[in-house]
N, C-alpha and C. Protein backbone atom coordinates (compact mmCIF):
# COMPACT_ATOMS: atom_id res chain seq x y z
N UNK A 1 6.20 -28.63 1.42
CA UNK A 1 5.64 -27.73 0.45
C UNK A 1 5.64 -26.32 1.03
N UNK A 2 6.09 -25.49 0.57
CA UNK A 2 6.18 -24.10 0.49
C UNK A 2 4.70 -23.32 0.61
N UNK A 3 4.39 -22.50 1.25
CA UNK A 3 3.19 -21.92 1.79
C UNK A 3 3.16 -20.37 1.68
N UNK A 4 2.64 -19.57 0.77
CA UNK A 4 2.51 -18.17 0.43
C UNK A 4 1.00 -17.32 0.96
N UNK A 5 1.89 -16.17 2.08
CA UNK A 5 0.64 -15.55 2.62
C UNK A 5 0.90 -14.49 2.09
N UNK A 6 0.38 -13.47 1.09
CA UNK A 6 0.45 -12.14 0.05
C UNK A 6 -0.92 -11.61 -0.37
N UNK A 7 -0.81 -10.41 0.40
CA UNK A 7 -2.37 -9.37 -0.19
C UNK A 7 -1.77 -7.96 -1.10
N UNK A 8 -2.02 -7.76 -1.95
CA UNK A 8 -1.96 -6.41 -2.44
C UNK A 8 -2.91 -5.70 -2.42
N UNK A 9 -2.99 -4.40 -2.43
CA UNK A 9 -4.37 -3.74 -2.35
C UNK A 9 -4.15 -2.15 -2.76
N UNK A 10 -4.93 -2.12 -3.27
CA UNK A 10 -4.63 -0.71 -4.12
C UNK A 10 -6.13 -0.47 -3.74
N UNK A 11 -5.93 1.02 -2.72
CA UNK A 11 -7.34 1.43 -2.62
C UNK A 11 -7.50 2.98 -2.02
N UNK A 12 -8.77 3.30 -1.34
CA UNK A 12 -8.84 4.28 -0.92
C UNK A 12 -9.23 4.53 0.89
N UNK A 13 -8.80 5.05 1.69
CA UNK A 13 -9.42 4.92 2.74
C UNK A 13 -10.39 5.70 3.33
N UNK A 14 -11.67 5.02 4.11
CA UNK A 14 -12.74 5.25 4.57
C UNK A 14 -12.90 6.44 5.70
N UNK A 15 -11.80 6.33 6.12
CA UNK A 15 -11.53 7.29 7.31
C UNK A 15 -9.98 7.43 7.24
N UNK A 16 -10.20 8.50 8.48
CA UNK A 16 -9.06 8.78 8.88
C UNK A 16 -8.11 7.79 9.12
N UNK A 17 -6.71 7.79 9.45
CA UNK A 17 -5.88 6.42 9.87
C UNK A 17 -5.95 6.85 11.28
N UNK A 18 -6.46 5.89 11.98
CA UNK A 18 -6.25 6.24 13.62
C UNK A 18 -4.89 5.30 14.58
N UNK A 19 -3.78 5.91 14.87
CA UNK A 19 -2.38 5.66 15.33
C UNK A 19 -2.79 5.54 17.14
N UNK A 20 -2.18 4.26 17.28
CA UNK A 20 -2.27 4.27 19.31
C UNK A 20 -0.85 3.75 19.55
N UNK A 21 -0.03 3.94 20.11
CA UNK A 21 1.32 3.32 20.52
C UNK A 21 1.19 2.21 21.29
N UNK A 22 1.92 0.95 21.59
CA UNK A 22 2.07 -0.14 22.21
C UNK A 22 2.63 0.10 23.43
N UNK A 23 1.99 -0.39 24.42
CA UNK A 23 2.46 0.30 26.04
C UNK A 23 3.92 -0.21 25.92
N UNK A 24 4.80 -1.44 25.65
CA UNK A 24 5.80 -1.73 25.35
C UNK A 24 6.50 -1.24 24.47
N UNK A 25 7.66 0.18 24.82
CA UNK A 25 8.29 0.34 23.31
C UNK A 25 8.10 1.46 23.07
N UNK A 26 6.47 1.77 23.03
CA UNK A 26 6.01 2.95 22.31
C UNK A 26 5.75 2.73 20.74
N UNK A 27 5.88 1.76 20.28
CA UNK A 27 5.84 1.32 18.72
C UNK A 27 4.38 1.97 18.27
N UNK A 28 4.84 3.12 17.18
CA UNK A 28 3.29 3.42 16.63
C UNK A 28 2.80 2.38 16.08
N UNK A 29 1.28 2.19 16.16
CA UNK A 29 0.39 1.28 15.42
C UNK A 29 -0.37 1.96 14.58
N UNK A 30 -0.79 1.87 13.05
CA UNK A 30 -1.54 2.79 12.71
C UNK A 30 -2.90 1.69 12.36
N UNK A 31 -4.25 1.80 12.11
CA UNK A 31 -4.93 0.87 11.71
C UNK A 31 -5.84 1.75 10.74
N UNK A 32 -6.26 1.16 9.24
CA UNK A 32 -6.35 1.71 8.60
C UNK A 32 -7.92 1.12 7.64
N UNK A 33 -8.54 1.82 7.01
CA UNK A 33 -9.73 0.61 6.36
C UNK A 33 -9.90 1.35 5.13
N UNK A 34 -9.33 0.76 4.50
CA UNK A 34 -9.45 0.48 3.17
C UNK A 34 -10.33 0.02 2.31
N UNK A 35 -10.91 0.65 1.08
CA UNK A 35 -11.99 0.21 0.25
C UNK A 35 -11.41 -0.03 -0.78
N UNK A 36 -11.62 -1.41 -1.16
CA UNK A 36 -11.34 -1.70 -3.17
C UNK A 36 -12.74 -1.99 -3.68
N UNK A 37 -12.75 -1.68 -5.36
CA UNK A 37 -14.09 -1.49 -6.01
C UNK A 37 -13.73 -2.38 -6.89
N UNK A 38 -14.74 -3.69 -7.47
CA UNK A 38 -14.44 -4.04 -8.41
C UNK A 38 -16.14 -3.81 -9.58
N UNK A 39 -15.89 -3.62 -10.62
CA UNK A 39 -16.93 -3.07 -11.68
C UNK A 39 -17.08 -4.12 -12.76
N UNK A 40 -18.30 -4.91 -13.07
CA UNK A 40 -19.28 -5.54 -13.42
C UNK A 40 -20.33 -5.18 -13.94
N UNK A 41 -20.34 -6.53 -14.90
CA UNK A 41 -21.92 -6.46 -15.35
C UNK A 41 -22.26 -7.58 -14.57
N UNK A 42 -24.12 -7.36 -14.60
CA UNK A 42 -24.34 -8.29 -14.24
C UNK A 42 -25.54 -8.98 -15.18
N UNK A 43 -25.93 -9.86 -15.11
CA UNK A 43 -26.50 -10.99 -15.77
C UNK A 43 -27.57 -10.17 -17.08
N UNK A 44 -27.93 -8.77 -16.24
CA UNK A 44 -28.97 -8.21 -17.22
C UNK A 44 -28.54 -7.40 -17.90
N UNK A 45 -27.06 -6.92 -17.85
CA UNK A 45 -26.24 -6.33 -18.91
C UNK A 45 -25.89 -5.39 -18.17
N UNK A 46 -26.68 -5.05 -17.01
CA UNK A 46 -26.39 -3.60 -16.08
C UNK A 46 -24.70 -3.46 -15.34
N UNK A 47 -24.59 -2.28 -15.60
CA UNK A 47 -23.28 -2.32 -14.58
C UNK A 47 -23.60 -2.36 -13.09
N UNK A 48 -22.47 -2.64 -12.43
CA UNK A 48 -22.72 -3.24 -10.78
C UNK A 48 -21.42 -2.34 -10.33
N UNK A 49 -21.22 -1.84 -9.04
CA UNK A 49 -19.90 -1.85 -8.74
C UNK A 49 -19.79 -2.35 -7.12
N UNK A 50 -19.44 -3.27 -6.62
CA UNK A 50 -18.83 -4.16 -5.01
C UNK A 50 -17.86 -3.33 -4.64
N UNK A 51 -18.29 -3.22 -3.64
CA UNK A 51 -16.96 -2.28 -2.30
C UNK A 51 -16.33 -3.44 -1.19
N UNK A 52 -15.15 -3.45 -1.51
CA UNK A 52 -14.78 -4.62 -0.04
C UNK A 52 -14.16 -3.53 0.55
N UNK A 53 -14.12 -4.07 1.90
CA UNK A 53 -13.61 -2.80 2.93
C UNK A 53 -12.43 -4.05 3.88
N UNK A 54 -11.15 -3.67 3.87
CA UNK A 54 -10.22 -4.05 4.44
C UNK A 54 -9.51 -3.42 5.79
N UNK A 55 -9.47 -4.16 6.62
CA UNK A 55 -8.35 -3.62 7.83
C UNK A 55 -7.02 -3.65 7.54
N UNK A 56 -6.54 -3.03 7.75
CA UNK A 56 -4.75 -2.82 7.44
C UNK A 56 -4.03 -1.84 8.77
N UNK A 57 -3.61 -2.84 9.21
CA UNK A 57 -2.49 -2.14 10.30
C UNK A 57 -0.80 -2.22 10.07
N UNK A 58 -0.40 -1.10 9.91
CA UNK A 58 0.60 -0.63 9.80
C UNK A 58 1.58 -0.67 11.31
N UNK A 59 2.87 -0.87 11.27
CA UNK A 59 4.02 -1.07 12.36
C UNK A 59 4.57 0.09 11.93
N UNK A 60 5.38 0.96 13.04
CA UNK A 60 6.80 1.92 12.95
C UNK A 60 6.53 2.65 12.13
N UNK A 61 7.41 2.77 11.12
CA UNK A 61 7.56 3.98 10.46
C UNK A 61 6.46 4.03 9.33
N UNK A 62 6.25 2.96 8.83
CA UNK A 62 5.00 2.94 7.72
C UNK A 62 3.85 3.55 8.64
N UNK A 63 3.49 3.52 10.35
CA UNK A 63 2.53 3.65 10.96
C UNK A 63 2.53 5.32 10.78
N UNK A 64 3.46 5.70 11.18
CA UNK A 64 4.04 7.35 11.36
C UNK A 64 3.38 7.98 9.81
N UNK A 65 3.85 7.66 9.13
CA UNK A 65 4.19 8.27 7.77
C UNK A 65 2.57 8.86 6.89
N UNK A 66 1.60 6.57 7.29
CA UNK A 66 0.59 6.81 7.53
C UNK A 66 -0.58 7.70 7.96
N UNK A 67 0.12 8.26 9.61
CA UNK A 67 -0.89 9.07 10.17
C UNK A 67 -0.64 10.58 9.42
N UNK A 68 0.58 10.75 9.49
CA UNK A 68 1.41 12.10 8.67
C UNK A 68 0.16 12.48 7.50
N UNK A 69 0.65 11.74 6.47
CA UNK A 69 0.28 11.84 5.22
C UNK A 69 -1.56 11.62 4.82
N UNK A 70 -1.73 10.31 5.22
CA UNK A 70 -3.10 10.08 4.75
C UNK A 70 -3.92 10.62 5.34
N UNK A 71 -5.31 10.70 4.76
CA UNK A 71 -6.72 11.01 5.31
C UNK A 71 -7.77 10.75 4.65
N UNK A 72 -8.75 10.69 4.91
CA UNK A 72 -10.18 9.72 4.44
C UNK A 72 -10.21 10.06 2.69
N UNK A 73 -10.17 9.01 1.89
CA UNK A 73 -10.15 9.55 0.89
C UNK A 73 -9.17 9.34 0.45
N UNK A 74 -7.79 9.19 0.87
CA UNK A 74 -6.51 9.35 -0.14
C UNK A 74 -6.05 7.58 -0.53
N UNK A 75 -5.97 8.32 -1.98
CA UNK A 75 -5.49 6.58 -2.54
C UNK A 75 -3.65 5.76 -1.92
N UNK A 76 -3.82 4.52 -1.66
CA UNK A 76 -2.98 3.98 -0.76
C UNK A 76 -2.63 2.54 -1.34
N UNK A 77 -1.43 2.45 -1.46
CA UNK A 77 -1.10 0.30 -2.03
C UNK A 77 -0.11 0.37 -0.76
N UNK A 78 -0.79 -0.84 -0.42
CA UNK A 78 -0.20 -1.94 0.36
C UNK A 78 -0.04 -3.03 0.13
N UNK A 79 1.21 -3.69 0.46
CA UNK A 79 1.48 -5.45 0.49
C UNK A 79 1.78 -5.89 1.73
N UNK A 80 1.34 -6.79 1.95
CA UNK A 80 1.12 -7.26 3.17
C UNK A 80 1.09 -9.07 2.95
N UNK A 81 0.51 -9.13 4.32
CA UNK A 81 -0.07 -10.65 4.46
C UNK A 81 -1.24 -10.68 5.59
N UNK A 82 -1.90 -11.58 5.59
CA UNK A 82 -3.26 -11.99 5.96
C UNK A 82 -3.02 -12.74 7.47
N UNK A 83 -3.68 -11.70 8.53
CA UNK A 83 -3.51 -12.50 9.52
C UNK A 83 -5.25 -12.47 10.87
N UNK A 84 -5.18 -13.83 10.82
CA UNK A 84 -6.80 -13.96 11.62
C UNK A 84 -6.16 -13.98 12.84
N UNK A 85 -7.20 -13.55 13.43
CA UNK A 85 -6.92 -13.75 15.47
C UNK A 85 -8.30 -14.00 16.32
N UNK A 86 -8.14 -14.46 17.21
CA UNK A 86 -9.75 -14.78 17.83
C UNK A 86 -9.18 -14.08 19.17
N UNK A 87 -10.24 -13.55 19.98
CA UNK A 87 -10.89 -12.80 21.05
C UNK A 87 -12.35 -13.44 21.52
N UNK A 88 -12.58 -13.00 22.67
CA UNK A 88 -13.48 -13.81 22.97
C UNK A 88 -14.30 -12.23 23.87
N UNK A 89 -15.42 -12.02 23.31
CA UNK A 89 -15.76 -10.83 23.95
C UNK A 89 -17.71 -11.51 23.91
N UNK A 90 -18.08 -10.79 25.15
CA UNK A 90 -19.58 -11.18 26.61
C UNK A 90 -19.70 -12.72 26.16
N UNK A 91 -18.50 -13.71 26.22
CA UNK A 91 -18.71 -14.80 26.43
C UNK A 91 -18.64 -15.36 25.10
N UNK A 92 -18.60 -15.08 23.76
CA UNK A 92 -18.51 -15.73 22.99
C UNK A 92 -17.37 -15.03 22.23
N UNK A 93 -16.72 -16.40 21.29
CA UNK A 93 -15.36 -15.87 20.73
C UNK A 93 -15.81 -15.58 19.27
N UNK A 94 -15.19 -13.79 18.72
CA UNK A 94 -15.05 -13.95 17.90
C UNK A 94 -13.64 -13.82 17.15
N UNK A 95 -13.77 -13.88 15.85
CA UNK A 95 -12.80 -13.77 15.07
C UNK A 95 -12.01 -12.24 14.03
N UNK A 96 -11.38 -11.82 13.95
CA UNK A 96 -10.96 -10.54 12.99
C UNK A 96 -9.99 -11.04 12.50
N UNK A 97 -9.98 -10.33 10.94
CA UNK A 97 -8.88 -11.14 9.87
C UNK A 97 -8.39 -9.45 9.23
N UNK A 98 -7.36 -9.25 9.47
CA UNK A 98 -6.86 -8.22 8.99
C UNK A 98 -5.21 -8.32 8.18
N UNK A 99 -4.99 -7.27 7.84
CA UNK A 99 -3.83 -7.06 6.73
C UNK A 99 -3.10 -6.51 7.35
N UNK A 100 -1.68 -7.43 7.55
CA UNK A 100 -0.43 -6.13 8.45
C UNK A 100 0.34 -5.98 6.77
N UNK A 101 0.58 -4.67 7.09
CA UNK A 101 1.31 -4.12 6.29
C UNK A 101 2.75 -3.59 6.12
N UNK A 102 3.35 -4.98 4.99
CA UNK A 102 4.76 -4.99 5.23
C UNK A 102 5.51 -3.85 4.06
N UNK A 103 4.61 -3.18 3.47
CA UNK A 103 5.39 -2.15 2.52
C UNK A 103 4.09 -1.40 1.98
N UNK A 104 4.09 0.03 2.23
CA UNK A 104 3.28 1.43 1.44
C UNK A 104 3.59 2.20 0.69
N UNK A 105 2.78 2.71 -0.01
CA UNK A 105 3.12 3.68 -1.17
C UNK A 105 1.26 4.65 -1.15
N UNK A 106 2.20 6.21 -1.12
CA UNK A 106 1.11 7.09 -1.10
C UNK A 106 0.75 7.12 -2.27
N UNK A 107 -0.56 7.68 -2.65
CA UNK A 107 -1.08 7.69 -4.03
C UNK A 107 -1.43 8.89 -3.79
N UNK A 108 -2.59 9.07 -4.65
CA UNK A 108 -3.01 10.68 -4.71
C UNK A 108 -3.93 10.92 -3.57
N UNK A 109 -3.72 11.94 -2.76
CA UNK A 109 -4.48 12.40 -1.96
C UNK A 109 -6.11 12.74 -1.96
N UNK A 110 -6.72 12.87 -1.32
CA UNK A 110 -7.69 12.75 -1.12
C UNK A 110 -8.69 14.01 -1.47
N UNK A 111 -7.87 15.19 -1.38
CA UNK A 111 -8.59 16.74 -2.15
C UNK A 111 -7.90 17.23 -2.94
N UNK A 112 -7.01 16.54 -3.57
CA UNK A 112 -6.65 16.67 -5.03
C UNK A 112 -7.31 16.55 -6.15
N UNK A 113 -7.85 17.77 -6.58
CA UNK A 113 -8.44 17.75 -8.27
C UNK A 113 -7.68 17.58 -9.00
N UNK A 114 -6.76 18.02 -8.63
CA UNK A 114 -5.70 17.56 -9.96
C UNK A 114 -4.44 17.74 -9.66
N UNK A 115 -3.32 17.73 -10.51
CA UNK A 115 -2.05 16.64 -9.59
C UNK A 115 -1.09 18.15 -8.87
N UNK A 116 -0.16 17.96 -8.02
CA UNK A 116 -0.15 19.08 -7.19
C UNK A 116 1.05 19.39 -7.45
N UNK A 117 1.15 20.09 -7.27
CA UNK A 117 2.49 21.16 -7.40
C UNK A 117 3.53 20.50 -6.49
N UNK A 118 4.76 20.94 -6.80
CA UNK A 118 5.80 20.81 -5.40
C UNK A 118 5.54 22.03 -4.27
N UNK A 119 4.87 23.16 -5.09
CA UNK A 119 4.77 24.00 -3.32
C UNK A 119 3.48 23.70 -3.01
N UNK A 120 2.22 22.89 -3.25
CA UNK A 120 1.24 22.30 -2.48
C UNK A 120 1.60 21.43 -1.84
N UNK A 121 2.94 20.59 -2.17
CA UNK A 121 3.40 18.98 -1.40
C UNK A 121 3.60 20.05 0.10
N UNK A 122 3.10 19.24 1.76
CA UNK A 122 3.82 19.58 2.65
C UNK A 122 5.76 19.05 2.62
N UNK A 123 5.94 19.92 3.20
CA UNK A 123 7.77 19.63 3.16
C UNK A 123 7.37 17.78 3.72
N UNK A 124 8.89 16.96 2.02
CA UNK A 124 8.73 15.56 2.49
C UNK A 124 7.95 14.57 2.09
N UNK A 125 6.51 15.63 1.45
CA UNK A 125 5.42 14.76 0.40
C UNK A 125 5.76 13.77 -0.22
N UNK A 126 6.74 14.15 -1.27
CA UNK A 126 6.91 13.49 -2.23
C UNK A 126 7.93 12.36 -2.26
N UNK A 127 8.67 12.75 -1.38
CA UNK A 127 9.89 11.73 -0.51
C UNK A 127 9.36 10.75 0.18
N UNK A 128 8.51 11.07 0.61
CA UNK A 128 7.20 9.85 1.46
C UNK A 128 6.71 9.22 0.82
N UNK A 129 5.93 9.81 -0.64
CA UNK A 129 5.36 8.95 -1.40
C UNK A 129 6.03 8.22 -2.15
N UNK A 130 7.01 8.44 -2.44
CA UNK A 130 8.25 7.87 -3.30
C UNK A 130 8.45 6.32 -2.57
N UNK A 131 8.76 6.49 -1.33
CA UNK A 131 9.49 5.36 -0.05
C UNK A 131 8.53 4.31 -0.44
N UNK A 132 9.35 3.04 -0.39
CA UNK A 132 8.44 2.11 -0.37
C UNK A 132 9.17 1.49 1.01
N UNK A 133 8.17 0.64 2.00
CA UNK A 133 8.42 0.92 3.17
C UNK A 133 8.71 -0.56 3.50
N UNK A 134 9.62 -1.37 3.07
CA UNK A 134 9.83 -2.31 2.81
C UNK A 134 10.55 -2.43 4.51
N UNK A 135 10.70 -3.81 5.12
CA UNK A 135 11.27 -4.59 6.50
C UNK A 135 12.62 -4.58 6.04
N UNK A 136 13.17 -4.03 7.10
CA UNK A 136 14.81 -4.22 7.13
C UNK A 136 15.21 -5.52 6.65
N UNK A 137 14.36 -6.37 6.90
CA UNK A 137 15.52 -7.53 6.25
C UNK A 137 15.17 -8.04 5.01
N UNK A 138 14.37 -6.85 4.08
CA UNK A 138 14.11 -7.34 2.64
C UNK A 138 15.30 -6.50 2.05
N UNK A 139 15.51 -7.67 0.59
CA UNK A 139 16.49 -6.99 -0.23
C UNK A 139 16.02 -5.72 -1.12
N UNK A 140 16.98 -5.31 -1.01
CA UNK A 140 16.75 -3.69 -2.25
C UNK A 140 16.33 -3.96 -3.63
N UNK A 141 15.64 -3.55 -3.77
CA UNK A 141 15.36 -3.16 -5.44
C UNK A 141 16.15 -3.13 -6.26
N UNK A 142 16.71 -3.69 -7.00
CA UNK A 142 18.14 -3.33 -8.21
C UNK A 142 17.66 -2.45 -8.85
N UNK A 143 18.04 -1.10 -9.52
CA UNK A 143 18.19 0.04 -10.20
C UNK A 143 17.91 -0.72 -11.30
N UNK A 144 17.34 0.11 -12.15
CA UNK A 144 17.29 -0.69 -13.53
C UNK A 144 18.30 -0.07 -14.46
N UNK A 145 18.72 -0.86 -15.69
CA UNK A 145 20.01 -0.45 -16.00
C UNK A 145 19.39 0.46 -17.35
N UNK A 146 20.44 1.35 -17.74
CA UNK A 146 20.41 2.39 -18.74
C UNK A 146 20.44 1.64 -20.12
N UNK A 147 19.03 2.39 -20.59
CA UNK A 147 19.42 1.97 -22.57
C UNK A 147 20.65 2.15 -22.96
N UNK A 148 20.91 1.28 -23.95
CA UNK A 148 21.93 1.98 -24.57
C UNK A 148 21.95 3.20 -26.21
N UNK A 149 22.97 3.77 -25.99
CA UNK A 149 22.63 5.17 -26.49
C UNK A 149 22.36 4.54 -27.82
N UNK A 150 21.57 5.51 -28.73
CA UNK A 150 21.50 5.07 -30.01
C UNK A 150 22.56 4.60 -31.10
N UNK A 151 23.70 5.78 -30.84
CA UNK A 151 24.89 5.08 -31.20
C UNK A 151 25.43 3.92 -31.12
N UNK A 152 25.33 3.30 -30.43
CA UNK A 152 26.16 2.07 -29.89
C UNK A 152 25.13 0.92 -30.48
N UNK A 153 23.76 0.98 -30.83
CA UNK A 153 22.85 -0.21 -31.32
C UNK A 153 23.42 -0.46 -32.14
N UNK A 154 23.63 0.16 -33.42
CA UNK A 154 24.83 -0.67 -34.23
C UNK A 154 25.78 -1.50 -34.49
N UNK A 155 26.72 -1.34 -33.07
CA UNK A 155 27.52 -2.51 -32.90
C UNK A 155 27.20 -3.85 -31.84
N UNK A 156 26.08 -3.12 -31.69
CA UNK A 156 25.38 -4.52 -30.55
C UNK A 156 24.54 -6.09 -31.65
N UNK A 157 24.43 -4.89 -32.89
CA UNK A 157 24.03 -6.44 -33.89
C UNK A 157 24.93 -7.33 -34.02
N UNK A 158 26.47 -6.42 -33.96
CA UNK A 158 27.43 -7.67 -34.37
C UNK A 158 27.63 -8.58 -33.51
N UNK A 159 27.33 -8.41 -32.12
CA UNK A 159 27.58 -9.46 -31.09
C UNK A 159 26.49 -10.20 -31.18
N UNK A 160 25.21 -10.06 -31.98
CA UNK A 160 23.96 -11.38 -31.63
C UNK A 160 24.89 -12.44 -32.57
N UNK A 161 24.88 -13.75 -32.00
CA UNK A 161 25.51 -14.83 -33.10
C UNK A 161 23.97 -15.45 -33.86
N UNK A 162 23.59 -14.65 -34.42
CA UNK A 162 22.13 -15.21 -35.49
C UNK A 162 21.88 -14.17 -36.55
């Protein structure tokens, strides 16, 4: 049986992204904490709103792009997958369950009132936010294909056989 590990998360972050390199390599690490809100009533009709707060660590270039771009506050989707690890710290082991993040997408920044210009973007903004930061060994996105022109609907009835 086939086994699926997949988080999406569309949120905002709490802080800054704080980046440390791997003594091996130099590979940036970025680690990141993320808040999603979900909004409710609750039993007495009142609205409610829950904050979950997520770890998300970023590899390479998503790590870079990360520290570049974001800051406390700026909206962020990630897909990822779910990974626990145990440590054992003054004698007893605990556990941390965090989100590596296998593809990002910038959202709106964090002191944006309202949506920004191309000469507010720093050079690359928008090229960054665009990237989706997908692992070399995932397949590409297929382009989606062009309507066809209005003209031509006409003769596309004659080919339905109904």
């Amino acid at each position: 049986m086939a086994s699926v590990n997949k988080v999406i998360l569309l949120g905002r972050l709490g802080r800054d992204p704080e980046t440390r390199y791997a003594s091996e390599g130099g590979t940036p690490i970025c680690h990141l904490a993320v808040a999603t809100s979900r909004r409710y009533k609750d039993r007495d009709g009142n609205r409610r709103e829950e904050t979950e707060w997520h770890n998300v660590v970023l590899f390479g270039r998503s790590a870079e792009i990360a520290q570049q771009y974001l800051q406390k506050g700026s909206e962020v989707y990630i897909e990822g997958r779910l990974r626990t690890r145990s440590y054992e710290k003054d004698g007893v082991k605990r556990y941390s369950t965090e989100i590596i993040g296998e593809s990002m997408q910038l959202g709106a920044r964090a002191n944006a009132g309202s949506a920004p210009s191309q000469s507010d973007a720093p050079a690359g903004f928008e090229s960054a936010q665009r990237q989706n930061l997908n692992p070399p060994h995932a397949a590409p996105a297929a382009a989606p294909k062009p309507a066809a022109p209005v003209s031509d609907v006409d003769s596309l009835d004659e080919d339905i056989p109904f």
